[in-house]
Protein backbone atom coordinates (compact mmCIF):
# COMPACT_ATOMS: atom_id res chain seq x y z
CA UNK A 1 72.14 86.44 56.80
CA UNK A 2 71.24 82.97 55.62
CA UNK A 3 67.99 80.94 55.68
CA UNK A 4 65.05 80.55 53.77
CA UNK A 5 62.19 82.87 54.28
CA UNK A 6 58.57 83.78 52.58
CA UNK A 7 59.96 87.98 51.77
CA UNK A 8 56.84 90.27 50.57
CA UNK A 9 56.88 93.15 48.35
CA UNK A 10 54.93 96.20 49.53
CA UNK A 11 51.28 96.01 48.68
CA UNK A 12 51.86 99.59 46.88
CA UNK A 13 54.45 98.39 44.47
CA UNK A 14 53.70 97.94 40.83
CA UNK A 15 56.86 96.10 40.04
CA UNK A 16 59.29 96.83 36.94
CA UNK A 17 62.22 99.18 38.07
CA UNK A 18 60.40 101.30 40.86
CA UNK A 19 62.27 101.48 44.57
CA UNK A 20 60.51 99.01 46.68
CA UNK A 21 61.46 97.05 49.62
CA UNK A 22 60.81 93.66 50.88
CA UNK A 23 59.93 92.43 54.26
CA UNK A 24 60.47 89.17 55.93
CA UNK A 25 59.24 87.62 59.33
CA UNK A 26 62.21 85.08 61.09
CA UNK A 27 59.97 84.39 63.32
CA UNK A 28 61.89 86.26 66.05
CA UNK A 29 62.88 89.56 63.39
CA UNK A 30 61.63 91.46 60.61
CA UNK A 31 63.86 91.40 57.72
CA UNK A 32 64.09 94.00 55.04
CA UNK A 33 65.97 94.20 51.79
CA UNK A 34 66.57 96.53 48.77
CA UNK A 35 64.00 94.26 45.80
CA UNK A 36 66.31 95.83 43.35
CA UNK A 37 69.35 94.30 45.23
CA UNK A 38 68.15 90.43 46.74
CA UNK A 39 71.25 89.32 47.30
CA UNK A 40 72.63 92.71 48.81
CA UNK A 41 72.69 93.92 52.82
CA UNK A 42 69.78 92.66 55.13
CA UNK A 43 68.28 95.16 57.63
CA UNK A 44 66.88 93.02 60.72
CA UNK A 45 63.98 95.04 63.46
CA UNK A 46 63.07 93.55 66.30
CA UNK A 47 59.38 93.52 66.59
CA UNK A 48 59.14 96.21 69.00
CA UNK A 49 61.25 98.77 66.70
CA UNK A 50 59.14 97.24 63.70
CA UNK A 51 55.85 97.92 65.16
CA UNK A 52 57.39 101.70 66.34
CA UNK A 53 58.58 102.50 62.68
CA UNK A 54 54.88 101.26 60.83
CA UNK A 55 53.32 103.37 63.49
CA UNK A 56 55.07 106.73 62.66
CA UNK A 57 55.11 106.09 58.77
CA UNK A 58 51.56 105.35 59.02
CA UNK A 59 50.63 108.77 61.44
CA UNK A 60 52.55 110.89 58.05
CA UNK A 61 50.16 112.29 54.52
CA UNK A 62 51.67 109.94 52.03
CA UNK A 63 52.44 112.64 50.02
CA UNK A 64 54.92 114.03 53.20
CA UNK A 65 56.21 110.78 53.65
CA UNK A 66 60.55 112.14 53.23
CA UNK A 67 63.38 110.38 54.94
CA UNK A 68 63.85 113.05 57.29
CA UNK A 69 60.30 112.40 59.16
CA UNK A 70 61.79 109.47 60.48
């Protein structure tokens, strides 16, 4: 996926080698990438399924927050 856009690291991240991701808008999707891996594969959301996903992370304890809630 080409282009040039502003990509944000979570708020929660504290850099070094911790697993973070990073978010982009396109202005029509939300990008997100690996910040370990720039360069590597690009997921894109469209808002809809963007706003859906923050909305059931955000409803879980953090500390219950596993891959197979979602």
């Amino acid at each position: 996926m080409g282009g040039s856009w502003s990509w944000r690291k979570g708020s929660t991240s504290t850099g070094g080698d911790k697993d973070c991701v990073e978010v982009a808008w396109t202005g029509r999707t939300v990008l997100v990438r690996d910040s370990k891996n720039r360069p590597g594969p690009v997921v894109a959301f469209t808002p809809a399924a963007w706003e859906g996903f923050l909305g059931t992370v955000s409803d879980l304890p953090p500390s219950g927050r596993t891959t197979t809630d979602l």
